[in-house]
PDB file of N, CA and C in Angstrom:
ATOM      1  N   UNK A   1      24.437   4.866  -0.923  1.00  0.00           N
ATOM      2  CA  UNK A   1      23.439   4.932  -1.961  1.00  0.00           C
ATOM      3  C   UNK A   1      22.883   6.355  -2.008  1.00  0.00           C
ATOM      4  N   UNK A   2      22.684   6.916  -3.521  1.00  0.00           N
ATOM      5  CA  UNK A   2      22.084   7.684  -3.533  1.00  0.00           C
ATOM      6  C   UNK A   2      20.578   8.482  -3.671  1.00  0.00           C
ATOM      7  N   UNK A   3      19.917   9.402  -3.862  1.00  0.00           N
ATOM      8  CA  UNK A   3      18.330   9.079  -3.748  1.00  0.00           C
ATOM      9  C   UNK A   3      18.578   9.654  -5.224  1.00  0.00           C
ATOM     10  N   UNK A   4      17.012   9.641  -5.803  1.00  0.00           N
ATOM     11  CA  UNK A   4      16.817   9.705  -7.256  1.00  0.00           C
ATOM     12  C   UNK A   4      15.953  11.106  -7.160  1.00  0.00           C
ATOM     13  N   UNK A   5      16.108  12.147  -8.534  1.00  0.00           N
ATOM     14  CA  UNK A   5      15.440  13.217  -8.909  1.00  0.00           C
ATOM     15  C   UNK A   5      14.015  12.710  -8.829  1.00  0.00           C
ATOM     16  N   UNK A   6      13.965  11.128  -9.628  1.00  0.00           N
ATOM     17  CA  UNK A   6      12.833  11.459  -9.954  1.00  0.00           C
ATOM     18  C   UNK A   6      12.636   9.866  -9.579  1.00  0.00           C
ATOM     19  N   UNK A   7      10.798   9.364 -10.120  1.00  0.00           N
ATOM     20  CA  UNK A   7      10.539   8.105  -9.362  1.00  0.00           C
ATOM     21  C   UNK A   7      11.564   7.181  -9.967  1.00  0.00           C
ATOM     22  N   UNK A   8      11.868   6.074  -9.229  1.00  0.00           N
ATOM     23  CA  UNK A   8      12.547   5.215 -10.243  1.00  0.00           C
ATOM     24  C   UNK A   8      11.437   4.053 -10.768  1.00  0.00           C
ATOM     25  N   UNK A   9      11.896   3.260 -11.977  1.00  0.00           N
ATOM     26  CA  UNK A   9      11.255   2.532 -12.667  1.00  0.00           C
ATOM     27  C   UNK A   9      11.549   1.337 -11.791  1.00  0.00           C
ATOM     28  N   UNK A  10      10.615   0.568 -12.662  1.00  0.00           N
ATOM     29  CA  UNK A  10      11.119  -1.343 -11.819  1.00  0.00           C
ATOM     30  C   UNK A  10      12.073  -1.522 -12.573  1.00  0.00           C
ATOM     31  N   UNK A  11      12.554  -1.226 -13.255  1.00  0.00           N
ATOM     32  CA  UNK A  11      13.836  -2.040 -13.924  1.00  0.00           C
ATOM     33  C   UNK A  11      14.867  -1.491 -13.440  1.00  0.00           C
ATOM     34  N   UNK A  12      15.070   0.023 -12.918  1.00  0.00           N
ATOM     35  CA  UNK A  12      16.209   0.780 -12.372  1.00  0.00           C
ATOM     36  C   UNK A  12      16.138   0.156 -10.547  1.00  0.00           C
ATOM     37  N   UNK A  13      15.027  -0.417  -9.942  1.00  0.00           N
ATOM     38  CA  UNK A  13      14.840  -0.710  -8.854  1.00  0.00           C
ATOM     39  C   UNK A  13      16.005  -2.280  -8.744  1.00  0.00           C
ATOM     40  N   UNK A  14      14.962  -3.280  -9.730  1.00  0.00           N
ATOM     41  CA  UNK A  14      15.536  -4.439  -9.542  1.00  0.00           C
ATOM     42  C   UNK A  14      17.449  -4.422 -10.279  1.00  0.00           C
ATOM     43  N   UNK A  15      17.735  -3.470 -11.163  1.00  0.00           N
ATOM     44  CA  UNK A  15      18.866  -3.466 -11.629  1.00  0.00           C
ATOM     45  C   UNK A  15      19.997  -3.276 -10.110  1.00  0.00           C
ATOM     46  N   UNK A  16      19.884  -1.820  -9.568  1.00  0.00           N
ATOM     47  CA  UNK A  16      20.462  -1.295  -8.343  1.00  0.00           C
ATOM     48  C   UNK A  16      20.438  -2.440  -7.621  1.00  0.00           C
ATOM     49  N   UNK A  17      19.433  -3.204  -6.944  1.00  0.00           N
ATOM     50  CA  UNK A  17      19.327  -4.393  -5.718  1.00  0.00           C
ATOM     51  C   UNK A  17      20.287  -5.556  -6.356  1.00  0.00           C
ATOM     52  N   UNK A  18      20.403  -5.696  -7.296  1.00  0.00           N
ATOM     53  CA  UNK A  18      21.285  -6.703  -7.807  1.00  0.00           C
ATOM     54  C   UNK A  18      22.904  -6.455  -7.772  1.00  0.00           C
ATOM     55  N   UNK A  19      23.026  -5.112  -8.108  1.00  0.00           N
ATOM     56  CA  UNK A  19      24.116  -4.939  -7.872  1.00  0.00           C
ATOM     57  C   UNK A  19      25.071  -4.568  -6.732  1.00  0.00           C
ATOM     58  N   UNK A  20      23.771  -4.605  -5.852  1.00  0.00           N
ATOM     59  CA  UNK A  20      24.584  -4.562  -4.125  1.00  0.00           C
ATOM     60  C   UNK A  20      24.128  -5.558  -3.717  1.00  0.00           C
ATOM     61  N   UNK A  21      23.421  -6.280  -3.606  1.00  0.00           N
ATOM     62  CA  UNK A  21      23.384  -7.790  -3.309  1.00  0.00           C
ATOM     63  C   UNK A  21      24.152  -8.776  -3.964  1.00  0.00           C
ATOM     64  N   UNK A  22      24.901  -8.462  -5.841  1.00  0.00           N
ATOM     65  CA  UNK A  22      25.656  -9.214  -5.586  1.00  0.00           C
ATOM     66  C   UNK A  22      24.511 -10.687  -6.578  1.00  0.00           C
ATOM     67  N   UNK A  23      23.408 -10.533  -6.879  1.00  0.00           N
ATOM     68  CA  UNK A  23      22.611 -11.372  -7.157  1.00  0.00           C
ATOM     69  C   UNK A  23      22.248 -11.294  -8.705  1.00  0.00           C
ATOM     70  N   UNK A  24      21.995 -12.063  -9.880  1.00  0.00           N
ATOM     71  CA  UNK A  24      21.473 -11.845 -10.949  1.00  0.00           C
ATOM     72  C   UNK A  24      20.479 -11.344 -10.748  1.00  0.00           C
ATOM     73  N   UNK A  25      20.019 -10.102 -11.710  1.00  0.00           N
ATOM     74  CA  UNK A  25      18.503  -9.342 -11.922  1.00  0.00           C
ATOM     75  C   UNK A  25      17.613 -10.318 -11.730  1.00  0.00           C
ATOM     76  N   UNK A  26      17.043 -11.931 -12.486  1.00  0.00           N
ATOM     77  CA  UNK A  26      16.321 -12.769 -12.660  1.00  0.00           C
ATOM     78  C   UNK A  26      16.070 -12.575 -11.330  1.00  0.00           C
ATOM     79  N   UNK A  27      16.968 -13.352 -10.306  1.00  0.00           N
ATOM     80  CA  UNK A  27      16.469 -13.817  -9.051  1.00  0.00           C
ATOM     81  C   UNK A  27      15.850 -12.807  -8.518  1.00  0.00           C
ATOM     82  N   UNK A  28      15.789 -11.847  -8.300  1.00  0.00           N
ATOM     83  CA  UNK A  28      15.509 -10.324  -7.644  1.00  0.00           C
ATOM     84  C   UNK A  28      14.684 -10.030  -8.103  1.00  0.00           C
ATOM     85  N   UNK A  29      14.006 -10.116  -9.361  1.00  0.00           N
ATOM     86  CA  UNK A  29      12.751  -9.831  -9.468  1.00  0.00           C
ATOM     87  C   UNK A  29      11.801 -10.934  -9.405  1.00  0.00           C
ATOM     88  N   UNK A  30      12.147 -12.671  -9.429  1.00  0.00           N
ATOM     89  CA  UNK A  30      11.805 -13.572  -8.729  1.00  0.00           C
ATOM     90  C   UNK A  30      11.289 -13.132  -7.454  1.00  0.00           C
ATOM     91  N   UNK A  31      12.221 -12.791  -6.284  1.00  0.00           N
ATOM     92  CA  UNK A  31      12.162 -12.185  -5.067  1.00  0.00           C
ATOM     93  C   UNK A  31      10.772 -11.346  -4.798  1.00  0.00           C
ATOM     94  N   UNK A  32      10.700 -10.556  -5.854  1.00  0.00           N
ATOM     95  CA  UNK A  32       9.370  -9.331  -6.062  1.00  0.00           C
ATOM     96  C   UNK A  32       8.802 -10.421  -6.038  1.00  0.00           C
ATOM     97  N   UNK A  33       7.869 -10.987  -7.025  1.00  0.00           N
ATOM     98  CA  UNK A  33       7.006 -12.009  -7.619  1.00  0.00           C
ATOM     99  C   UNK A  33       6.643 -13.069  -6.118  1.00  0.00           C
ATOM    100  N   UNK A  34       7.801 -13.218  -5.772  1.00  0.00           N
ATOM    101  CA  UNK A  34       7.526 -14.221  -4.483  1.00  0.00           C
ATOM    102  C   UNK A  34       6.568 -13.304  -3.283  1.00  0.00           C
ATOM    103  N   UNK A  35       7.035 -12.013  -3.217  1.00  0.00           N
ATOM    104  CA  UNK A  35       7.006 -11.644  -2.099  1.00  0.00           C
ATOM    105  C   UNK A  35       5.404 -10.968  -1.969  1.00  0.00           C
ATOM    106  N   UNK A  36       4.893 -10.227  -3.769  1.00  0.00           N
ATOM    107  CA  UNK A  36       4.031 -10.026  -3.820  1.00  0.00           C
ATOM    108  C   UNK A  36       2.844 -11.615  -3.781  1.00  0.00           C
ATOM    109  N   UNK A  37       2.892 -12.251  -4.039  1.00  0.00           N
ATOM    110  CA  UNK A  37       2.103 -13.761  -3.934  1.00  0.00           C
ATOM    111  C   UNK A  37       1.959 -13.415  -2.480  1.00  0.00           C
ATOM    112  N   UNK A  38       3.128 -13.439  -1.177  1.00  0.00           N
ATOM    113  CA  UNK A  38       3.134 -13.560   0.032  1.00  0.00           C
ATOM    114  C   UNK A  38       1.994 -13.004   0.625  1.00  0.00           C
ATOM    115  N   UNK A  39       2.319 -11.262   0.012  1.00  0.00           N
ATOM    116  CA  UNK A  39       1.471 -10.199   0.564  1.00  0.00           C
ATOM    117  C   UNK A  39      -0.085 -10.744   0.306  1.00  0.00           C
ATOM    118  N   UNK A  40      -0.282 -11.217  -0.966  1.00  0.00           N
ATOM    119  CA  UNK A  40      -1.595 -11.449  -1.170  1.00  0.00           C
ATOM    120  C   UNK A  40      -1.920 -12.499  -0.365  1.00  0.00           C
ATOM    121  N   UNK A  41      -1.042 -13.692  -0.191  1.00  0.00           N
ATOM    122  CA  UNK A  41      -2.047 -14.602   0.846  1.00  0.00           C
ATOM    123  C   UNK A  41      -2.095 -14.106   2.094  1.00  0.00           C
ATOM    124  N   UNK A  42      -1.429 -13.572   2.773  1.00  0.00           N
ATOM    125  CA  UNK A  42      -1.993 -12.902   3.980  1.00  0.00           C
ATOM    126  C   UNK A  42      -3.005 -12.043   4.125  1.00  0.00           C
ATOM    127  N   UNK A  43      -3.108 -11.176   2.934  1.00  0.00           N
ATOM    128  CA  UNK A  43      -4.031 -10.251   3.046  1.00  0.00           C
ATOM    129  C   UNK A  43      -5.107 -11.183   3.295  1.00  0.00           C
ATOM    130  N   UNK A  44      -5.379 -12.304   2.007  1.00  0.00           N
ATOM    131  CA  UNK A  44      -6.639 -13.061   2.097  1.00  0.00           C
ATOM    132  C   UNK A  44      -6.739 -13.608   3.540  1.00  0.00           C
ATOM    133  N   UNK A  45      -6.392 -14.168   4.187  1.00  0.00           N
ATOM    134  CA  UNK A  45      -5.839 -15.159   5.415  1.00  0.00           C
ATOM    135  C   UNK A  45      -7.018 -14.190   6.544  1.00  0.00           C
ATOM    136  N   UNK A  46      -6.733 -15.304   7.267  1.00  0.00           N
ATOM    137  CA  UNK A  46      -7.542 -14.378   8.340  1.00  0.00           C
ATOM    138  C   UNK A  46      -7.242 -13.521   9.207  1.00  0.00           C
ATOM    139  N   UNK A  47      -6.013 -13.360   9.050  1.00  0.00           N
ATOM    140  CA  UNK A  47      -5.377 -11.677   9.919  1.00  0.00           C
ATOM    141  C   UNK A  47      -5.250 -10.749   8.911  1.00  0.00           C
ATOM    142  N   UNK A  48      -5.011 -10.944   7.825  1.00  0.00           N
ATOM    143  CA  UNK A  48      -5.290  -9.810   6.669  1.00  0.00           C
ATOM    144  C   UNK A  48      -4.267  -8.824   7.419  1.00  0.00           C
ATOM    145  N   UNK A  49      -3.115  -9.163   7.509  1.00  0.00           N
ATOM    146  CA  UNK A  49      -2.309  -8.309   8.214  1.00  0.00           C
ATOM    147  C   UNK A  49      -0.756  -8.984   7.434  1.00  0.00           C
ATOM    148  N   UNK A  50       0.397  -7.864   6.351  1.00  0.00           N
ATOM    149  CA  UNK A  50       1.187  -8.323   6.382  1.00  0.00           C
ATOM    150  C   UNK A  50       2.368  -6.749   6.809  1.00  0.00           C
ATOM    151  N   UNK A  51       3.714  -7.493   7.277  1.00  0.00           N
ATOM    152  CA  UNK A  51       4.214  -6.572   7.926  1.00  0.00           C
ATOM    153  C   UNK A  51       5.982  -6.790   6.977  1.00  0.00           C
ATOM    154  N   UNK A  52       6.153  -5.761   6.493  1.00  0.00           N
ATOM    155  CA  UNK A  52       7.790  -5.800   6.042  1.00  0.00           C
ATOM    156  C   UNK A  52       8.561  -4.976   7.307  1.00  0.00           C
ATOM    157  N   UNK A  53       9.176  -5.865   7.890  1.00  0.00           N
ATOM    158  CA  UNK A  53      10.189  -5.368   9.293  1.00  0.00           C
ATOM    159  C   UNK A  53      11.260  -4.259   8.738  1.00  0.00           C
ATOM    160  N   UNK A  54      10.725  -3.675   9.665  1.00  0.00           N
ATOM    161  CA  UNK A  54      11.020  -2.084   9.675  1.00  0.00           C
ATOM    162  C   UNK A  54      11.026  -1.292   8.747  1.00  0.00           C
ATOM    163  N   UNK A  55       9.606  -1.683   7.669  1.00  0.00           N
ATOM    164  CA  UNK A  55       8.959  -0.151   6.862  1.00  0.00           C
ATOM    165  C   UNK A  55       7.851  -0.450   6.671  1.00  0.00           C
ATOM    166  N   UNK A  56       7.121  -1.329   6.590  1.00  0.00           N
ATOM    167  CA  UNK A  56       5.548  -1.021   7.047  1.00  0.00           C
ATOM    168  C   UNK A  56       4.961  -1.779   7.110  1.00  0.00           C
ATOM    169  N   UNK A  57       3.790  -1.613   7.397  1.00  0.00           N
ATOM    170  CA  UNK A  57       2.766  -2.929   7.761  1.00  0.00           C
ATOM    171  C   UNK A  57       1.298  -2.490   6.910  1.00  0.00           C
ATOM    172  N   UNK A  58       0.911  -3.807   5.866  1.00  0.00           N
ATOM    173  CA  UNK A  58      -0.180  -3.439   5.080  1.00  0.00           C
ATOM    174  C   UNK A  58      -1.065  -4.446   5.751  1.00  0.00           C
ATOM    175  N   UNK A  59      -2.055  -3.523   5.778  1.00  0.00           N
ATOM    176  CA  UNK A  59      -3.563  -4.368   6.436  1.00  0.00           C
ATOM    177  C   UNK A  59      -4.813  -4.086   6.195  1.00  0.00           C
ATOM    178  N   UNK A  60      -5.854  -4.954   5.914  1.00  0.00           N
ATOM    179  CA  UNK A  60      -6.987  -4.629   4.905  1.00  0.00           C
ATOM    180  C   UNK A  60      -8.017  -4.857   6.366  1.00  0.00           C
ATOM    181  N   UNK A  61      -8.576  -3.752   5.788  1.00  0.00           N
ATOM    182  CA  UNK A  61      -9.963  -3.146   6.947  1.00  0.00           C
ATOM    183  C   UNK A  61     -11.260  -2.912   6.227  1.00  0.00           C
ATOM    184  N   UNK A  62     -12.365  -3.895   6.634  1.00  0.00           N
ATOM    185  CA  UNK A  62     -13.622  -3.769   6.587  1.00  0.00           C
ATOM    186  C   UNK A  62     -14.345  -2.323   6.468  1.00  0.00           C
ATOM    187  N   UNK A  63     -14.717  -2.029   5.792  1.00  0.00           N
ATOM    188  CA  UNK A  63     -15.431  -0.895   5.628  1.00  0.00           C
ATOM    189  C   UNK A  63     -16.884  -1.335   5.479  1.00  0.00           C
ATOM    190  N   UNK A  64     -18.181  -1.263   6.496  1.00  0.00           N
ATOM    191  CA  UNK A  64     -19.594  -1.370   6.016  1.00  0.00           C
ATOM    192  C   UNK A  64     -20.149  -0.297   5.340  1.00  0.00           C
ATOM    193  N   UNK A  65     -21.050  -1.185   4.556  1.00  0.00           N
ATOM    194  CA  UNK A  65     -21.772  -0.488   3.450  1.00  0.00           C
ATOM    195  C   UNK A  65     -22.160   0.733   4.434  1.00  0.00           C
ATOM    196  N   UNK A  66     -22.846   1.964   3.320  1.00  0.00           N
ATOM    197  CA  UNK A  66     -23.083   3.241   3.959  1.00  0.00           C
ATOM    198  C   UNK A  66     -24.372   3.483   2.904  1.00  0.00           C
ATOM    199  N   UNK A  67     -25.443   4.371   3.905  1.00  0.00           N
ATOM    200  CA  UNK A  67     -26.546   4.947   2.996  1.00  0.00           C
ATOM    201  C   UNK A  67     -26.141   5.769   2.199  1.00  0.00           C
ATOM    202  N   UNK A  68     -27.088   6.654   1.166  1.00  0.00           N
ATOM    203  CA  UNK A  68     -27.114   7.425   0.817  1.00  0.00           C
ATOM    204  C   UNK A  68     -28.187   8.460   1.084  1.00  0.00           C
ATOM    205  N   UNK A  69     -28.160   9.592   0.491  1.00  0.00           N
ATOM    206  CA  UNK A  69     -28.871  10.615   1.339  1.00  0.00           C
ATOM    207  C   UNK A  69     -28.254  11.971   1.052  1.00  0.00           C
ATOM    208  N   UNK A  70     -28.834  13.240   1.524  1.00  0.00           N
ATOM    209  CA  UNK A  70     -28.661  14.128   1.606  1.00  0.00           C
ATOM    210  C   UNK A  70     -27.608  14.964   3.084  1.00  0.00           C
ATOM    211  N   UNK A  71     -26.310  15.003   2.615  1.00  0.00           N
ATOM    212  CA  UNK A  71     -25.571  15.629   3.775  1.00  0.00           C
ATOM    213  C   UNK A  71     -25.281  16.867   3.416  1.00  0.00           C
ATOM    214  N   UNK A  72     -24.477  17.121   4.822  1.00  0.00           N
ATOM    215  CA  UNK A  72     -24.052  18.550   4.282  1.00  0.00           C
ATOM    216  C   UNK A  72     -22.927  18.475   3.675  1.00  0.00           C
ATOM    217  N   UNK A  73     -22.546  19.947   2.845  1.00  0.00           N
ATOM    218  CA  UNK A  73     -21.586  19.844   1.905  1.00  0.00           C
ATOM    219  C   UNK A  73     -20.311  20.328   2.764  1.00  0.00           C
ATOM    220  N   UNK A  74     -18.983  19.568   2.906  1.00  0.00           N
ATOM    221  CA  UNK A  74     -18.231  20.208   3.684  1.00  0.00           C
ATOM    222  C   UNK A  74     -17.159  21.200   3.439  1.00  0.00           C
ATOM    223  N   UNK A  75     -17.762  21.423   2.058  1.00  0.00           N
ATOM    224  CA  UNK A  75     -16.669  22.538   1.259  1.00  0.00           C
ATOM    225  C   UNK A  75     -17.418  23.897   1.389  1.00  0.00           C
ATOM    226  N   UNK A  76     -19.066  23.725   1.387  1.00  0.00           N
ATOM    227  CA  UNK A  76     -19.849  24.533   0.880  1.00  0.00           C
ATOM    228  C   UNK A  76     -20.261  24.533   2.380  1.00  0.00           C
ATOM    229  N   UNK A  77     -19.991  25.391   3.843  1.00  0.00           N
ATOM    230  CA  UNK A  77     -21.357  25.698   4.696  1.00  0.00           C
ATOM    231  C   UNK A  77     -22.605  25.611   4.821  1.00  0.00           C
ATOM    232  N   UNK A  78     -23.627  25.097   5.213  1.00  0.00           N
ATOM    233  CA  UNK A  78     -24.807  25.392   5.337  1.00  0.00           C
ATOM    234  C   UNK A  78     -25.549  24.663   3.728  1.00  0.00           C
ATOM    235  N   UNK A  79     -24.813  24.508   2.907  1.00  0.00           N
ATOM    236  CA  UNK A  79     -25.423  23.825   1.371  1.00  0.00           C
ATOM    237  C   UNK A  79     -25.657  22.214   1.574  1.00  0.00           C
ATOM    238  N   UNK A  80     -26.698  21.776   1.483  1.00  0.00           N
ATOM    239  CA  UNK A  80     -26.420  20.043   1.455  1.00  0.00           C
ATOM    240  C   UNK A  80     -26.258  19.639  -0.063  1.00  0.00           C
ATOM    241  N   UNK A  81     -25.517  18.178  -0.085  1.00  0.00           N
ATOM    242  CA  UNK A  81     -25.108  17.572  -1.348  1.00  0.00           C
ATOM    243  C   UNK A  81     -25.852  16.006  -1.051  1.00  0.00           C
ATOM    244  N   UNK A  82     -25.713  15.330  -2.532  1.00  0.00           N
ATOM    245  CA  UNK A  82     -26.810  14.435  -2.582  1.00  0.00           C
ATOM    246  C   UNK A  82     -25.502  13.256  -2.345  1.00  0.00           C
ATOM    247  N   UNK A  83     -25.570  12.422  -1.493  1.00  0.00           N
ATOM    248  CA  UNK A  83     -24.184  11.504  -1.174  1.00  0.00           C
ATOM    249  C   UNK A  83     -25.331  10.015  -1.885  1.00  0.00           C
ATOM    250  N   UNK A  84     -24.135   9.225  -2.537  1.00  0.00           N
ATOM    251  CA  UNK A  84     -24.467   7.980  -3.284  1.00  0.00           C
ATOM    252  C   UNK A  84     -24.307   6.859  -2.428  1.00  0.00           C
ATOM    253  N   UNK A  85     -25.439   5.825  -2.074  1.00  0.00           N
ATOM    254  CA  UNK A  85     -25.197   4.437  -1.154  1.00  0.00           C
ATOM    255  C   UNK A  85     -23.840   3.907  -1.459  1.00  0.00           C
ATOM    256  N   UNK A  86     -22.908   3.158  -0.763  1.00  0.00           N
ATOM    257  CA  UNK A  86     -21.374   2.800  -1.612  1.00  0.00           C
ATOM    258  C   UNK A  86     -22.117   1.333  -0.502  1.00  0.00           C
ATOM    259  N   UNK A  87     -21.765   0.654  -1.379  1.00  0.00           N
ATOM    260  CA  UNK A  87     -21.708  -1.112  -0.797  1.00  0.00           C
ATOM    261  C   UNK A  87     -20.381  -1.338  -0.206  1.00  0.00           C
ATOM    262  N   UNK A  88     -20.975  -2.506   0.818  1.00  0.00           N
ATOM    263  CA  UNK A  88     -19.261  -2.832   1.722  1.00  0.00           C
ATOM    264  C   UNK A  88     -18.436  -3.525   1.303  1.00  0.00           C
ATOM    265  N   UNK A  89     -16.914  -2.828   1.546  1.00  0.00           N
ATOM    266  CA  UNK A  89     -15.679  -3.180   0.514  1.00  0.00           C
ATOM    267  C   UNK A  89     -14.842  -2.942   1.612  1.00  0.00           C
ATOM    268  N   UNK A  90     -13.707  -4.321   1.130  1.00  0.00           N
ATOM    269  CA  UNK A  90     -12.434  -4.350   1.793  1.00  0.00           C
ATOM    270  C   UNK A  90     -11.189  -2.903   1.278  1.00  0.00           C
ATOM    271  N   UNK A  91     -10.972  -3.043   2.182  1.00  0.00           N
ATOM    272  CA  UNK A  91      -9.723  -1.484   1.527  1.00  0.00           C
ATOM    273  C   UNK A  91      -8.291  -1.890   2.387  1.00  0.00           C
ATOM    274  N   UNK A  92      -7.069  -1.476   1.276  1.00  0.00           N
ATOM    275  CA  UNK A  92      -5.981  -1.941   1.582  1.00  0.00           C
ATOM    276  C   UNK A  92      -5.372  -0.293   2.406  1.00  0.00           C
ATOM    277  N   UNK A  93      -5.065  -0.611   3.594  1.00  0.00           N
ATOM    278  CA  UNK A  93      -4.001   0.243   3.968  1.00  0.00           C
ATOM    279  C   UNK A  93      -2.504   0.398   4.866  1.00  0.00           C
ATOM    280  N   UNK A  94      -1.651   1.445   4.344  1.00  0.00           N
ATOM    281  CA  UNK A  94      -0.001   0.883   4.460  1.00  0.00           C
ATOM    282  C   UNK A  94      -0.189   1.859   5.886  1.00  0.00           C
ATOM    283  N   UNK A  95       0.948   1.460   6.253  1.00  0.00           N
ATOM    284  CA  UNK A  95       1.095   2.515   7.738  1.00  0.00           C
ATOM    285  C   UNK A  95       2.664   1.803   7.826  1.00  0.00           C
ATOM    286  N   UNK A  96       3.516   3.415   7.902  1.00  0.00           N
ATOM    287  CA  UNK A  96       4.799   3.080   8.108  1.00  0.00           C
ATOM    288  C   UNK A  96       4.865   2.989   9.361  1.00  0.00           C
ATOM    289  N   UNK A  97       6.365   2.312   9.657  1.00  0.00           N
ATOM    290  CA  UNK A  97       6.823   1.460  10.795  1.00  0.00           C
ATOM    291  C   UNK A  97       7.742   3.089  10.957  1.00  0.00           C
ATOM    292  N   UNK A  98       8.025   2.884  12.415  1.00  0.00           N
ATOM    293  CA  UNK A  98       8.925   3.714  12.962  1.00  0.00           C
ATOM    294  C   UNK A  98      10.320   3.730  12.165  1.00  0.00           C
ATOM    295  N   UNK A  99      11.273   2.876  11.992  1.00  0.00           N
ATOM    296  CA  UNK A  99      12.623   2.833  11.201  1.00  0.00           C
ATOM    297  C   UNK A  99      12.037   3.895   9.600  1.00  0.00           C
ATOM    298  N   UNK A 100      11.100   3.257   8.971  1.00  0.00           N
ATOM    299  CA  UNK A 100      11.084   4.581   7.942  1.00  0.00           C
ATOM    300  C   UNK A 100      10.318   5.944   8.005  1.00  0.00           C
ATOM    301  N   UNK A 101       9.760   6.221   9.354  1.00  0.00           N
ATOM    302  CA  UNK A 101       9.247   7.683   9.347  1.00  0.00           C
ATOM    303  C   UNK A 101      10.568   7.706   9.409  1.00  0.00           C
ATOM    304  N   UNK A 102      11.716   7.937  10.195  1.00  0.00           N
ATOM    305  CA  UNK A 102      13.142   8.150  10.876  1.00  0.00           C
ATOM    306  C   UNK A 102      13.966   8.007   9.709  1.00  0.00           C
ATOM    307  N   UNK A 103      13.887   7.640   8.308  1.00  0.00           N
ATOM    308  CA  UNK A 103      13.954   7.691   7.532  1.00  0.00           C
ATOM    309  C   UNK A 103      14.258   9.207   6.310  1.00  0.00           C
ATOM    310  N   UNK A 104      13.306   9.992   6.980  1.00  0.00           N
ATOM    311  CA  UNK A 104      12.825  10.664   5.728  1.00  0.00           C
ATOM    312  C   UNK A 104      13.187  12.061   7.129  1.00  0.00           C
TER     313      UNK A 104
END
């Protein structure tokens, strides 16, 4: 297989997987559809932890709310900036697996 100039689309994604698997397009992007549902109930679930074997593992981390206030500016030395209260929110994050750093 070769890599692409540029991003590929979902339709150039699910087209390619079909044709080395050997599978109609339908089912394969079925496959997507299934797999994204998956990701989401785990996320919700109470490990909020899902893992695709050997390229990454997505897992949603608590972030508590934060004040607001006057900090310093970290672009600007010695200048403070006026920072906005942000309320507490879940945040999704990927972290590759060893097989695809080794990858690239």
């Amino acid at each position: 297989m070769t890599g692409s100039a540029k991003v590929r689309t979902k339709s150039e994604i699910y087209s390619t997987i079909a044709e080395h698997v050997g599978v109609p397009r339908k089912q394969i992007a079925q496959a997507f559809d299934v797999l994204g549902q998956l990701i989401a109930a785990d996320l919700k679930g109470k490990a909020g932890v899902f893992a695709i074997p050997g390229l990454m593992k997505v897992t949603v981390i608590h972030k508590p709310a934060t004040k607001g206030g006057m900090r310093p500016n970290p672009f600007k030395p010695g200048e403070m900036m006026e920072v906005k209260p942000k309320p507490a929110r879940k945040v999704v994050k990927v972290r590759p697996l060893r097989a695809l750093k080794a990858m690239v």
